[in-house]
Protein backbone atom coordinates (compact mmCIF):
# COMPACT_ATOMS: atom_id res chain seq x y z
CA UNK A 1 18.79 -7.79 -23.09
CA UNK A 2 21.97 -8.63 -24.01
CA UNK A 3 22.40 -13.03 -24.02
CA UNK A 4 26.11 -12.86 -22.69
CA UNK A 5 27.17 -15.07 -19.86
CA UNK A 6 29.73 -12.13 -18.94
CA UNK A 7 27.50 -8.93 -18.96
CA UNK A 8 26.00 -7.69 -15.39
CA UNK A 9 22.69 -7.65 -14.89
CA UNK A 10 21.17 -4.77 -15.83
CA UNK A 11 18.56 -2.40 -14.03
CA UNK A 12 15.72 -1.25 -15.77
CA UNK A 13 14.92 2.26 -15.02
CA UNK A 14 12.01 5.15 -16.15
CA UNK A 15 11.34 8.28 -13.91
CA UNK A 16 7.84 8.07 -14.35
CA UNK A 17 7.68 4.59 -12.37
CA UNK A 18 10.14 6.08 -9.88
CA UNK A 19 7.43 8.53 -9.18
CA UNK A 20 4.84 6.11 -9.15
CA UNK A 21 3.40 7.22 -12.39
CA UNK A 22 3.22 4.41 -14.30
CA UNK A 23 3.74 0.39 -13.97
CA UNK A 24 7.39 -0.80 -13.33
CA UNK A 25 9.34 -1.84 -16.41
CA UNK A 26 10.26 -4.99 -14.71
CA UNK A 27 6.67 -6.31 -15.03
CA UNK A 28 7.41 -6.33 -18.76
CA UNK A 29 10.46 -8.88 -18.05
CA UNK A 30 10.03 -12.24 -19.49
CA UNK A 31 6.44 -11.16 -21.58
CA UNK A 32 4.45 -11.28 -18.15
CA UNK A 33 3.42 -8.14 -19.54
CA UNK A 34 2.18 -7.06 -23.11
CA UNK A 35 3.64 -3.90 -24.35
CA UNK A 36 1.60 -1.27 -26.38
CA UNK A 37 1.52 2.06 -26.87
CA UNK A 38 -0.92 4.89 -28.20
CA UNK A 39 -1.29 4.62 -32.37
CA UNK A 40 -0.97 1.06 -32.05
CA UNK A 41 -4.00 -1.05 -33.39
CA UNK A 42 -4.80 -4.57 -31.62
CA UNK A 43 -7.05 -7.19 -31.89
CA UNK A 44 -8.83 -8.40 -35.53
CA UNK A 45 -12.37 -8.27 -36.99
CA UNK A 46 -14.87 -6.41 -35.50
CA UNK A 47 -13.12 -6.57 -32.27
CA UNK A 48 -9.89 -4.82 -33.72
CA UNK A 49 -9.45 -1.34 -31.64
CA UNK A 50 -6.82 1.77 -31.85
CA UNK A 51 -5.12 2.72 -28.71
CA UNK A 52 -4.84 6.61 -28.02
CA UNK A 53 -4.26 6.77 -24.22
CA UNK A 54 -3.11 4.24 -20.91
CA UNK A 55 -5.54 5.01 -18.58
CA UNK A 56 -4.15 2.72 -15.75
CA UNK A 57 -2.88 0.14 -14.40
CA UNK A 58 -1.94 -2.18 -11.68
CA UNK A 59 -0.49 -5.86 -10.23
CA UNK A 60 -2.17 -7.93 -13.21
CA UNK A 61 -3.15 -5.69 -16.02
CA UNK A 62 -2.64 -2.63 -17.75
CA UNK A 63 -5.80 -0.12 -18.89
CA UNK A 64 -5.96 1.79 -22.10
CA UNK A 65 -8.15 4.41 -23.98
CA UNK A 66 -9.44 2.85 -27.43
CA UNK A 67 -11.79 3.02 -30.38
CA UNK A 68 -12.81 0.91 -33.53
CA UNK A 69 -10.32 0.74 -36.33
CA UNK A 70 -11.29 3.33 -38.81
CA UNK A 71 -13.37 5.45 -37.05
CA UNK A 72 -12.53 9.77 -38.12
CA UNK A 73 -11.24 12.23 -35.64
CA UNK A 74 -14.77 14.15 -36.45
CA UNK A 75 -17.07 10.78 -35.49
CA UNK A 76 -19.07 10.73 -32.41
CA UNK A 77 -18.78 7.94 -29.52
CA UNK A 78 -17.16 4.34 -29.51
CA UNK A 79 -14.77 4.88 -26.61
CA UNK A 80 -14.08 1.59 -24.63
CA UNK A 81 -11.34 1.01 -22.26
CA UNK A 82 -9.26 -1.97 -23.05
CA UNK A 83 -7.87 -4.09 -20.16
CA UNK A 84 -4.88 -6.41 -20.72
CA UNK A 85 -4.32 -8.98 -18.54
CA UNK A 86 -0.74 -10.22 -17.90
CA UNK A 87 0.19 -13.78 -19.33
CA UNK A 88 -1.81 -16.74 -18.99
CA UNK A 89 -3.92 -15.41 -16.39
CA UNK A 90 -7.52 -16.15 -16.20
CA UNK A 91 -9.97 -16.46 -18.91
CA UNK A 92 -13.00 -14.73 -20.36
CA UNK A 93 -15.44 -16.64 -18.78
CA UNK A 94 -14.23 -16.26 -15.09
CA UNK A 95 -14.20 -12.63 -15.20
CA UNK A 96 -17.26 -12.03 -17.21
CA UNK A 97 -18.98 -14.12 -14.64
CA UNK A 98 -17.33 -12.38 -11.00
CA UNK A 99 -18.59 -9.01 -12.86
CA UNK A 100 -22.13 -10.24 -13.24
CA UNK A 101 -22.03 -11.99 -9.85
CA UNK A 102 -21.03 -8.03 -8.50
CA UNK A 103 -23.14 -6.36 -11.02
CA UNK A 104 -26.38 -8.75 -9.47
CA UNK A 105 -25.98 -6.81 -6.33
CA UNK A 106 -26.93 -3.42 -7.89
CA UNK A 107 -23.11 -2.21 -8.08
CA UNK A 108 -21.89 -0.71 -10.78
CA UNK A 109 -18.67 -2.68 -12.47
CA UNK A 110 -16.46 -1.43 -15.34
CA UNK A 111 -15.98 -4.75 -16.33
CA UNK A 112 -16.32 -7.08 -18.93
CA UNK A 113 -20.31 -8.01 -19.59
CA UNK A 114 -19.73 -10.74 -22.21
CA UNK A 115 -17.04 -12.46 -23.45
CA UNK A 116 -18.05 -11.32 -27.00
CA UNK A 117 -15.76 -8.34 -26.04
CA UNK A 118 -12.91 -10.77 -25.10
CA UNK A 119 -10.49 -11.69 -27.22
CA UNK A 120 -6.62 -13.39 -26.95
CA UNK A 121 -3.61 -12.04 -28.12
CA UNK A 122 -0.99 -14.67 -28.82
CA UNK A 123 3.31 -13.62 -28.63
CA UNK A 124 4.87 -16.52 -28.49
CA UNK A 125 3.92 -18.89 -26.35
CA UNK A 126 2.29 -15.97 -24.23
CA UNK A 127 -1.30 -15.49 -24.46
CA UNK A 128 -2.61 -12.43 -23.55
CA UNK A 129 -6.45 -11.59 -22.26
CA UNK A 130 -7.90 -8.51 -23.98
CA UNK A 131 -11.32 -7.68 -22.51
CA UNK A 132 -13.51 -4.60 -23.60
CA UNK A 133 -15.12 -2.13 -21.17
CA UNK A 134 -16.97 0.58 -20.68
CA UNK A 135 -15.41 3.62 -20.58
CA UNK A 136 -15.07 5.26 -16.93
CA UNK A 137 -13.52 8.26 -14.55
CA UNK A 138 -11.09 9.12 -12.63
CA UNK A 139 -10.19 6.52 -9.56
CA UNK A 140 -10.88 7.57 -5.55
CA UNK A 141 -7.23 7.99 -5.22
CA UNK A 142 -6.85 10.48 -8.42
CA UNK A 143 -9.77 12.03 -6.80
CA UNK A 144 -8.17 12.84 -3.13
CA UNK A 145 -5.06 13.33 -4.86
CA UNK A 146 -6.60 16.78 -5.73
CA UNK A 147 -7.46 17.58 -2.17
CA UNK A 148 -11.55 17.72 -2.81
CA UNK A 149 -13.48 19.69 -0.44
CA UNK A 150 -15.62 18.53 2.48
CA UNK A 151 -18.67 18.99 -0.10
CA UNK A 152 -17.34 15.95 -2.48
CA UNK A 153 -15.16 13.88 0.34
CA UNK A 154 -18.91 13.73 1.57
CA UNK A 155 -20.12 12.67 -1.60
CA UNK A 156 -17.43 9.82 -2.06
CA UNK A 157 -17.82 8.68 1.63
CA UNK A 158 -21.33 8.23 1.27
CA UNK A 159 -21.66 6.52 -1.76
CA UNK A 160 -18.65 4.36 -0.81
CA UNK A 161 -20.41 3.17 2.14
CA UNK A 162 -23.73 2.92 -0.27
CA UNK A 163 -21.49 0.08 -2.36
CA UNK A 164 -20.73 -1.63 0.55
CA UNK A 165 -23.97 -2.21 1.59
CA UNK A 166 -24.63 -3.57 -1.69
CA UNK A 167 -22.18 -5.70 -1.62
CA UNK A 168 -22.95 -6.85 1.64
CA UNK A 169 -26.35 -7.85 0.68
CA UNK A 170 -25.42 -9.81 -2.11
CA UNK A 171 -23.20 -12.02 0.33
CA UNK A 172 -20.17 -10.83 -1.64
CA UNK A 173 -17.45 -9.92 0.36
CA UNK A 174 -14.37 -8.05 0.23
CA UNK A 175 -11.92 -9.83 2.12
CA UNK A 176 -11.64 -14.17 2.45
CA UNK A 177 -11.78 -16.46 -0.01
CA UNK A 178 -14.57 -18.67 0.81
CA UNK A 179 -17.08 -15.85 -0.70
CA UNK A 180 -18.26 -15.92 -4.56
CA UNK A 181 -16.34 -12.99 -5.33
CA UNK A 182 -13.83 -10.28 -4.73
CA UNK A 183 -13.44 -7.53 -4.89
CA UNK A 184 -9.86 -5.58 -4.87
CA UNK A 185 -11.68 -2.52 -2.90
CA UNK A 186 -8.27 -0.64 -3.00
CA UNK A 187 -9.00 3.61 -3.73
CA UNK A 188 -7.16 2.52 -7.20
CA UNK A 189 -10.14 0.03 -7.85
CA UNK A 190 -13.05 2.19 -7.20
CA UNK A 191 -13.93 4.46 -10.39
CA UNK A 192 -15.78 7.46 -10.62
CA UNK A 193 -18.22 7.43 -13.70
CA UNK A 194 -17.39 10.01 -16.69
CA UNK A 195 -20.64 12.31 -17.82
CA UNK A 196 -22.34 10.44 -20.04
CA UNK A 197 -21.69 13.24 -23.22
CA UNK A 198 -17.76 12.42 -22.30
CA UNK A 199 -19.29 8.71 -24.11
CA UNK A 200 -20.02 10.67 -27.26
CA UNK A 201 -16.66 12.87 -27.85
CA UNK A 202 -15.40 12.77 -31.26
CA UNK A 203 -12.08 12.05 -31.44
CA UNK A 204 -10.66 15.39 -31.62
CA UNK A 205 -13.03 16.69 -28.54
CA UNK A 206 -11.31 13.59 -27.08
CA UNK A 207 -7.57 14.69 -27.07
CA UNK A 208 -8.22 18.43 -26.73
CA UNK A 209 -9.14 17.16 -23.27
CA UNK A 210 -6.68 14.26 -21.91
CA UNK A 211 -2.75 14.84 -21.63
CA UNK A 212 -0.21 11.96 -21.16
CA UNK A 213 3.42 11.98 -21.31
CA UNK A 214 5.91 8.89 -22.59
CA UNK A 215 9.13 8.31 -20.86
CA UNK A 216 12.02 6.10 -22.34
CA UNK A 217 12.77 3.17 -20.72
CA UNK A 218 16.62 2.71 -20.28
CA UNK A 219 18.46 -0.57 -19.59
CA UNK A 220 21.27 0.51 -17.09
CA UNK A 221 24.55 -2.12 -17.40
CA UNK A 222 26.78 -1.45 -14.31
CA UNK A 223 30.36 -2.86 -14.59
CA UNK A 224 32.62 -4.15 -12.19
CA UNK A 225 34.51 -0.94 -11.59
CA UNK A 226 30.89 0.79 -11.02
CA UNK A 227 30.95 2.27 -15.07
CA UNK A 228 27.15 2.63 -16.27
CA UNK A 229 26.75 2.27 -19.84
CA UNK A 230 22.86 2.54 -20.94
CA UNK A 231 21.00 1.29 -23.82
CA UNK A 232 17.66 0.71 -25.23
CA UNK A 233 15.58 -2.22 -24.03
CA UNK A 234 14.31 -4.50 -26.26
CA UNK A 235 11.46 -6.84 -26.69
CA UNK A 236 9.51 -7.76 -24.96
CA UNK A 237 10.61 -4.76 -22.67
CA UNK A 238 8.71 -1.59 -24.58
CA UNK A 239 11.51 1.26 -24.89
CA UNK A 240 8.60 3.82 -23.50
CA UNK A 241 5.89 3.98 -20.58
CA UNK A 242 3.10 6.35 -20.61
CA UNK A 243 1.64 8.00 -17.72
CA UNK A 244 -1.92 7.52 -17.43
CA UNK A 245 -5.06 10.09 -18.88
CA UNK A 246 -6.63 12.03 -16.14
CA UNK A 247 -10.29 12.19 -16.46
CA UNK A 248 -10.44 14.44 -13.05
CA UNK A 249 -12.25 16.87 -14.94
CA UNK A 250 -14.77 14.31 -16.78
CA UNK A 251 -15.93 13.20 -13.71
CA UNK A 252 -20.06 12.25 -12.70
CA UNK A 253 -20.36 15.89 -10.79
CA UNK A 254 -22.12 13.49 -8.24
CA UNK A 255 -19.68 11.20 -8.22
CA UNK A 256 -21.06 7.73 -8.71
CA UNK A 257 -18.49 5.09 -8.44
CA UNK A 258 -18.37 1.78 -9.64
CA UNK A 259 -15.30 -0.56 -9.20
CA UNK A 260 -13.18 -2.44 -11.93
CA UNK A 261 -11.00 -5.11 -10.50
CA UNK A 262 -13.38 -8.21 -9.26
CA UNK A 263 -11.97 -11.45 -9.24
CA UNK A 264 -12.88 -15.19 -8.69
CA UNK A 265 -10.67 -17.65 -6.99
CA UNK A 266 -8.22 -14.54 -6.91
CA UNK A 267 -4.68 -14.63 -5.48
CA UNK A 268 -4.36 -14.80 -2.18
CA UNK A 269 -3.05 -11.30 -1.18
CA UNK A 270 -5.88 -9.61 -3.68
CA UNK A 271 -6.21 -7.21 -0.34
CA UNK A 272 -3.71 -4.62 -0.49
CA UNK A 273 -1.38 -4.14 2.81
CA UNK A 274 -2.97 -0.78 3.59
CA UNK A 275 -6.57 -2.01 3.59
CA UNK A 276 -6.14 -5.46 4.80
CA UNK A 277 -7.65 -6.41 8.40
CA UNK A 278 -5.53 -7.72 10.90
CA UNK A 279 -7.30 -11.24 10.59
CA UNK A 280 -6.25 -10.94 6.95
CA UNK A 281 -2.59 -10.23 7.57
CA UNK A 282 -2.38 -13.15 9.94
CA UNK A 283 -4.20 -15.76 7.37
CA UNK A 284 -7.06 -15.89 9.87
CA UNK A 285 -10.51 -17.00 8.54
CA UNK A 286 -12.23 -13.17 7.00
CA UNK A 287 -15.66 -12.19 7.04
CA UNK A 288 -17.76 -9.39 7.00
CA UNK A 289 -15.63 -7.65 9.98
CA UNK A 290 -12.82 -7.83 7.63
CA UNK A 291 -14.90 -6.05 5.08
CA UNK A 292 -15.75 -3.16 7.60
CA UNK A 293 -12.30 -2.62 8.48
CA UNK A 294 -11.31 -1.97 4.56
CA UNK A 295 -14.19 0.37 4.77
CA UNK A 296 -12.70 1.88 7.64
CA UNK A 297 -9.45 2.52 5.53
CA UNK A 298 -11.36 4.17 2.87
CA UNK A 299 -13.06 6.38 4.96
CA UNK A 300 -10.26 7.31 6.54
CA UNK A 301 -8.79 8.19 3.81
CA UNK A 302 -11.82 10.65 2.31
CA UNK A 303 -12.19 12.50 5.24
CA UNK A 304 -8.39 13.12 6.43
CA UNK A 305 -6.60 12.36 3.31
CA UNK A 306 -4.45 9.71 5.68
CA UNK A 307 -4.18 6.00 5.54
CA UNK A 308 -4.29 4.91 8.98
CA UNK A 309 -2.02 2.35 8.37
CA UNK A 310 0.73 3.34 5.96
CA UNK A 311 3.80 1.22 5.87
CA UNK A 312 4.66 -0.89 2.30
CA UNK A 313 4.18 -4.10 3.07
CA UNK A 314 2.16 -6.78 4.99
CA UNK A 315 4.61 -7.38 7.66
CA UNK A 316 5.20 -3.84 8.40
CA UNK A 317 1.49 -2.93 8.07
CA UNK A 318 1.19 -6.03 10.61
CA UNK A 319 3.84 -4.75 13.15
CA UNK A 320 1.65 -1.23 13.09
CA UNK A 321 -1.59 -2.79 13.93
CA UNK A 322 0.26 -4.63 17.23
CA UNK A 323 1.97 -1.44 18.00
CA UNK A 324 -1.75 0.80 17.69
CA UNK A 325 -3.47 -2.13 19.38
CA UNK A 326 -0.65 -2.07 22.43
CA UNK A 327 -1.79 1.87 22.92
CA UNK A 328 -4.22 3.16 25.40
CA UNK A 329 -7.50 4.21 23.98
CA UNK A 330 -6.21 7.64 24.74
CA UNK A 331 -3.24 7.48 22.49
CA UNK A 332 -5.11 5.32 19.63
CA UNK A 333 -7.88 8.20 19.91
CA UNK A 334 -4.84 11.08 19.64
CA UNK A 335 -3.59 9.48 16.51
CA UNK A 336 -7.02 10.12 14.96
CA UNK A 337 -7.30 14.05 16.33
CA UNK A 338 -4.23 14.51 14.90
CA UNK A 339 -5.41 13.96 11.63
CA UNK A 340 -8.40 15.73 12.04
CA UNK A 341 -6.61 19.07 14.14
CA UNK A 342 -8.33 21.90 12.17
CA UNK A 343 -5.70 24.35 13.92
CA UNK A 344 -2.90 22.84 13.33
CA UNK A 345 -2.66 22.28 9.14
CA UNK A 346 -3.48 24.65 6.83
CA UNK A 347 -5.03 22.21 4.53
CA UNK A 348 -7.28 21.19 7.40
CA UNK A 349 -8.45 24.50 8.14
CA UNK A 350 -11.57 24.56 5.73
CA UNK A 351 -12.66 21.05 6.20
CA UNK A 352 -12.23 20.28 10.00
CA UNK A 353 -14.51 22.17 13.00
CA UNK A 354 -14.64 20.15 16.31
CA UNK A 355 -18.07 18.87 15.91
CA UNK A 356 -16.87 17.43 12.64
CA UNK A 357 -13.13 16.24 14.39
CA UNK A 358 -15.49 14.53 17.00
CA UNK A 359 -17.69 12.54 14.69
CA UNK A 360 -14.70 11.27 12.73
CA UNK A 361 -12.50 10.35 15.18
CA UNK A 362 -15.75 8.57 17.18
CA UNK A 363 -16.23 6.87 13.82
CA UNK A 364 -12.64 5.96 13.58
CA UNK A 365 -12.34 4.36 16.95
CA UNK A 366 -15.68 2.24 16.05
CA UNK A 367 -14.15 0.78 13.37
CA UNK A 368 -10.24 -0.14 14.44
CA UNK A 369 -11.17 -2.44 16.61
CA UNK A 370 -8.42 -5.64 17.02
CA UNK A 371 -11.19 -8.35 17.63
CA UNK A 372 -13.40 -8.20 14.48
CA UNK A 373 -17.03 -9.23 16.71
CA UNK A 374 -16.19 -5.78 18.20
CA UNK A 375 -16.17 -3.78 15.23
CA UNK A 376 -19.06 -1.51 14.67
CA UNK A 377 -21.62 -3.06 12.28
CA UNK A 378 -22.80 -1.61 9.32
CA UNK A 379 -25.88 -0.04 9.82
CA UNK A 380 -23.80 1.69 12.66
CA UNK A 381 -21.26 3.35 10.19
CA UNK A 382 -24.57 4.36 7.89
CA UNK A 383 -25.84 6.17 10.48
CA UNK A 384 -22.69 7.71 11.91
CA UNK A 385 -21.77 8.62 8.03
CA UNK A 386 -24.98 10.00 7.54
CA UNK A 387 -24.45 12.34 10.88
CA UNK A 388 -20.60 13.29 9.74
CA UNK A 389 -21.96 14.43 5.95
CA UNK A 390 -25.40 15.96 7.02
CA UNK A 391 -24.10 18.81 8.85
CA UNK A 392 -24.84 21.87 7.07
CA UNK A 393 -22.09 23.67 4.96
CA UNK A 394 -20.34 26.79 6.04
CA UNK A 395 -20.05 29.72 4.47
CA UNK A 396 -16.51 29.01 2.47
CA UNK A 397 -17.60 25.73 1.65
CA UNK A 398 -20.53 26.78 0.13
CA UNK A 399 -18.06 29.41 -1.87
CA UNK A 400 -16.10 26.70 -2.61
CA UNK A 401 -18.90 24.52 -3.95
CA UNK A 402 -19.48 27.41 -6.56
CA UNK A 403 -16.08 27.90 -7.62
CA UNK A 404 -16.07 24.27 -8.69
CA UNK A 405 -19.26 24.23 -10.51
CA UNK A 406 -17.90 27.42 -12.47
CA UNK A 407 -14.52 25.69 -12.84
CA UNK A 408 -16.08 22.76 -14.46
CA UNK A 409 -18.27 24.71 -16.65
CA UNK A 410 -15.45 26.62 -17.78
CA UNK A 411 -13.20 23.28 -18.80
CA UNK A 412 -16.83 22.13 -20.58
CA UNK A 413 -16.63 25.17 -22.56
CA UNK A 414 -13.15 25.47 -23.40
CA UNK A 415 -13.34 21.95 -24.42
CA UNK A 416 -16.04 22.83 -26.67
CA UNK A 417 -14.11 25.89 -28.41
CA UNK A 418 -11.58 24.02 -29.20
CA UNK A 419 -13.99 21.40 -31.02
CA UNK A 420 -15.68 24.27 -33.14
CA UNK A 421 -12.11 25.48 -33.60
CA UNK A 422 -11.13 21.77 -34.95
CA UNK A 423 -14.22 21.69 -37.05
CA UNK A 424 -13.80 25.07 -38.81
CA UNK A 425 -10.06 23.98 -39.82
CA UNK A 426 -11.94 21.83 -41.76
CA UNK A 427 -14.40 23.83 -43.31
CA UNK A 428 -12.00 25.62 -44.73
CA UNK A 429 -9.85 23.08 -46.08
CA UNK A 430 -12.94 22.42 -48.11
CA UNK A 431 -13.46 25.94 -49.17
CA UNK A 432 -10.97 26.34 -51.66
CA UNK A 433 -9.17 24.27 -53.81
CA UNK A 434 -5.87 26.98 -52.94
CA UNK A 435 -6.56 26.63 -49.17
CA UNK A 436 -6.25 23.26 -49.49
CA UNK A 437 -3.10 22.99 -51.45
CA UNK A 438 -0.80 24.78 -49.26
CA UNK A 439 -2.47 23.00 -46.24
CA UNK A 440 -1.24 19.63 -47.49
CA UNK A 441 1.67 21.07 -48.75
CA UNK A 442 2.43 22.43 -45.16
CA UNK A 443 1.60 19.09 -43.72
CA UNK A 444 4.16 17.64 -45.35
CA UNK A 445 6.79 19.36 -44.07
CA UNK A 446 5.58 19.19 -40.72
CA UNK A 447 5.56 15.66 -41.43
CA UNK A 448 9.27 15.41 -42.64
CA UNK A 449 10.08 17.08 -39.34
CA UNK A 450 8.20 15.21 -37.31
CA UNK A 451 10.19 12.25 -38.81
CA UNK A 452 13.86 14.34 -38.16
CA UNK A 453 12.59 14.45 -34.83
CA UNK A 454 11.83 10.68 -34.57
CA UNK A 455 14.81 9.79 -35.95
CA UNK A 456 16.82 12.15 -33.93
CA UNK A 457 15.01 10.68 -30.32
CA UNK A 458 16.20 7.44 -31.69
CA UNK A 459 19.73 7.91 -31.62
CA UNK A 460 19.77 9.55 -28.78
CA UNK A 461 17.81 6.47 -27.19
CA UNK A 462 20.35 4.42 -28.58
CA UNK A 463 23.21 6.37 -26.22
CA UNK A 464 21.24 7.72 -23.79
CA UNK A 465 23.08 10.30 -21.14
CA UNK A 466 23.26 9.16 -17.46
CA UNK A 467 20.06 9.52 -15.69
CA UNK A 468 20.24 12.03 -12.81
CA UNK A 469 19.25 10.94 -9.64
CA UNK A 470 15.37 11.98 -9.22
CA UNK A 471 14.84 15.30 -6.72
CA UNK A 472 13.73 14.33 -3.43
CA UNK A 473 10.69 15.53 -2.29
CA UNK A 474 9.97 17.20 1.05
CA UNK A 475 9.25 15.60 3.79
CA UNK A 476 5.10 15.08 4.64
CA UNK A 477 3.80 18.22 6.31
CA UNK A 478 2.13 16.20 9.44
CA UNK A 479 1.33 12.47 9.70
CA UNK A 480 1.69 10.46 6.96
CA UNK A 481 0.85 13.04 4.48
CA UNK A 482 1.96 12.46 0.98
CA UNK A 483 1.61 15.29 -1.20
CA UNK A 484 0.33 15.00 -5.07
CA UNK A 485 3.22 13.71 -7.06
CA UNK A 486 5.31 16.31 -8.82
CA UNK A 487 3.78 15.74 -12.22
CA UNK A 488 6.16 16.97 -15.14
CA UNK A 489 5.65 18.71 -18.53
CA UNK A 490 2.95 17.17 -20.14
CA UNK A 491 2.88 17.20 -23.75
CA UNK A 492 -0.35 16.72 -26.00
CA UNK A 493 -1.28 12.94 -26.76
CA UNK A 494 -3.36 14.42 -30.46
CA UNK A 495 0.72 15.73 -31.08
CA UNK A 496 1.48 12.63 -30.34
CA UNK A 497 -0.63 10.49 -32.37
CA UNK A 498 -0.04 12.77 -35.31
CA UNK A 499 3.36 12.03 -35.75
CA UNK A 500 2.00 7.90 -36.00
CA UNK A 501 -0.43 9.28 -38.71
CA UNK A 502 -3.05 8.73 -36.97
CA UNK A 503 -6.07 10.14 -38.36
């Protein structure tokens, strides 16, 4: 940014955090942030890594897709996610131990095991925390994002509940700070585990199957007349942000979770607005009850696709529990049906019948409850879960159930073509000494134009035109629906990582 006392502030702008896509350029102000990007290689030694994808990230960290330094595009296996924690915040040995402490209770954790896979990366007088994971899925939200069937919203709500009992056990509790542990049970935070072959993709079975797409970051300067001139951010502001991987299609078919963010001593609004408890959002001592209303919220969430509570903040999530709570059990109950009306929606149609309406609702009504000692308990929710999912499947269902086996077979396969098809460009290559020549000589002039093109985007970056003001959206079809984001072109992250020679 520019260091003159005269110049406006500027605004920091990229449509794919407008649309929720990515993390807010702003969080890269002042280094609280560490930018990277795919082809870059970080850390040293045996610990040193390639980035190829971001694969998420959130209030304290960013998540990325990585490998060892100098493995080939043909070699099997090594993929790790890579967590960067903002600036001097926590160490190694805090969050190795809050993942064991969560791992003791039989839950799975994408975390960091040992701080042997932990490693600082100094800018400045910034430190940055680098810990190695192991590689997982898609999250809960990415999940109902794609509107699942009954079938796998059954599947998620009962092994959600299954964590929670865990957890439970163990003493470790969501909500409170008085506990060991916590646990940032958010749908962001809860992971669905990749197939274990996804572990041993070479690198080119790797990006045939993962898409992300880079926006430029633009620095907006606003005069006093109201003239915008733009220009490139620079350091530590990145001029890019990347969308994050899907791995919807990698997915456990079962879909075992396991959750990444756990924390010790954390902040003390770790609990997101949506899920937090009313005792929570008052600063009230939190216990279990608290942890059964963020359960409510999740399962809430599976079966109707709504947050009960949707507003963006704590206050305003705060005034909507006192306005529910100053409702007639009639009225609270409505708000529920309404969900849950299989007449009504069209996207409710195939999932709702009035038995199931019933049990949800009646599980609903258990759970937001404004004094916590009244809150059903949870072997109650077990066994009102366990009557919700155990009905048996309808006829569509059960077609739908098929469709998505074949569906995922069919990604599996094409997946695999397109490794054989990788592999036999090489065999070739080898073939003849001719083949070979004009294959290098073509690459390098796809290289020179992939440089033209680089140097092009850069002086276009350098005067970028005036962004256009983002399309609204339509308005939610019923209560607090919000539709799947409008996700734009997507272009191919191997493409990508060619042009920064990576092998």
């Amino acid at each position: 940014m520019s260091s003159d006392p005269q110049e406006p502030t500027p605004h920091l702008f990229c449509s794919l955090s407008f649309h929720d896509l990515a993390e807010y350029p702003t969080q890269y102000v002042d280094g609280n942030f560490l930018a990277v990007e795919p082809g870059q290689d970080i850390g040293s030694g045996e610990l040193k890594h390639r980035i190829f994808a971001k694969l998420g990230y959130g209030s304290f960290s960013t998540v990325w897709l990585v490998r060892p330094v100098g493995m080939k595009s043909t070699e099997e296996g090594g993929w790790r996610a890579l967590k960067i924690l903002k600036a001097n915040y926590s160490n190694a040995s805090q969050e190795v131990e809050s993942v064991n402490a969560v791992k003791n209770c039989n839950v799975d954790v994408a975390g960091c095991m040992d701080t042997k896979d932990s490693w600082l990366e100094e800018r400045g007088e910034k430190t940055y925390l680098c810990l190695l994971m192991k590689l997982s899925g898609p999250s809960i939200y990415e999940v109902m994002e794609s509107h699942p069937s009954w079938r796998r919203r059954c599947l998620l709500a009962k092994n959600v509940v299954d964590m929670i009992a865990k957890l439970h056990h163990g003493n470790i509790f969501i909500n409170g700070q008085n506990f060991t542990s916590l646990v940032d049970f958010r749908s962001a935070n809860i992971l669905v585990k990749v197939r274990d072959e996804v572990k041993r993709y070479t690198g080119d079975m790797m990006m045939a199957r993962i898409k992300s797409k880079p926006e430029n970051v633009r620095q907006i300067f606003t005069d006093k007349d109201g003239k915008q001139r733009y220009e490139t951010p620079t350091p530590p502001i990145p001029k890019r942000l990347y969308e994050n991987a899907s791995f919807l299609k990698l997915a456990d078919v079962e879909l075992t979770l396991e959750v990444i963010d756990v924390h010790q001593d954390g902040p003390e609004n770790i609990v997101a607005a949506a899920y937090a408890s009313p005792e929570t959002l008052q600063n009230k001592p939190a216990d279990s009850k608290s942890t059964i209303w963020t359960l409510g919220v999740l399962l809430c969430k599976i079966f109707t696709e709504y947050y009960p509570f949707d507003s963006y903040s704590r206050p305003c999530i705060a005034d909507d529990h006192k306005t529910f709570f100053a409702q007639s059990k009639e009225d609270q109950r409505e708000k529920f049906i309404e969900y849950t009306d299989y007449a009504r929606y069209p996207w409710t149609r195939y999932v709702f019948n009035p038995t199931r309406q019933e049990r949800v609702v009646d599980l609903m009504m258990r759970i937001f409850v404004q004094e916590p000692e009244q809150r059903a308990d949870l072997a109650s929710i077990i066994e009102m879960v366990d009557e919700i999912v155990s009905e048996e499947p309808g006829e569509s269902e059960e077609s739908e159930a098929e469709a998505e086996a074949e569906a995922e077979a069919e990604a599996e396969a094409e997946g695999q073509e397109k490794s054989e098809e990788s592999e036999g460009e090489e065999t070739d290559e080898v073939e003849t000494d001719e083949v070979e020549t004009d294959e290098v000589e073509t690459d390098e002039v796809e290289t020179d134009e992939v440089e033209t093109d680089e140097v092009e985007g850069q002086e276009n970056s350098e005067h970028p035109e005036e962004p256009e003001e983002p399309e609204q959206r339509d308005e939610p079809k019923g209560p607090g629906r919000s539709e799947e984001p409008a996700r734009l072109d997507s272009s191919s992250l191997e493409n990508n990582l060619e042009s920064l020679n990576i092998s």
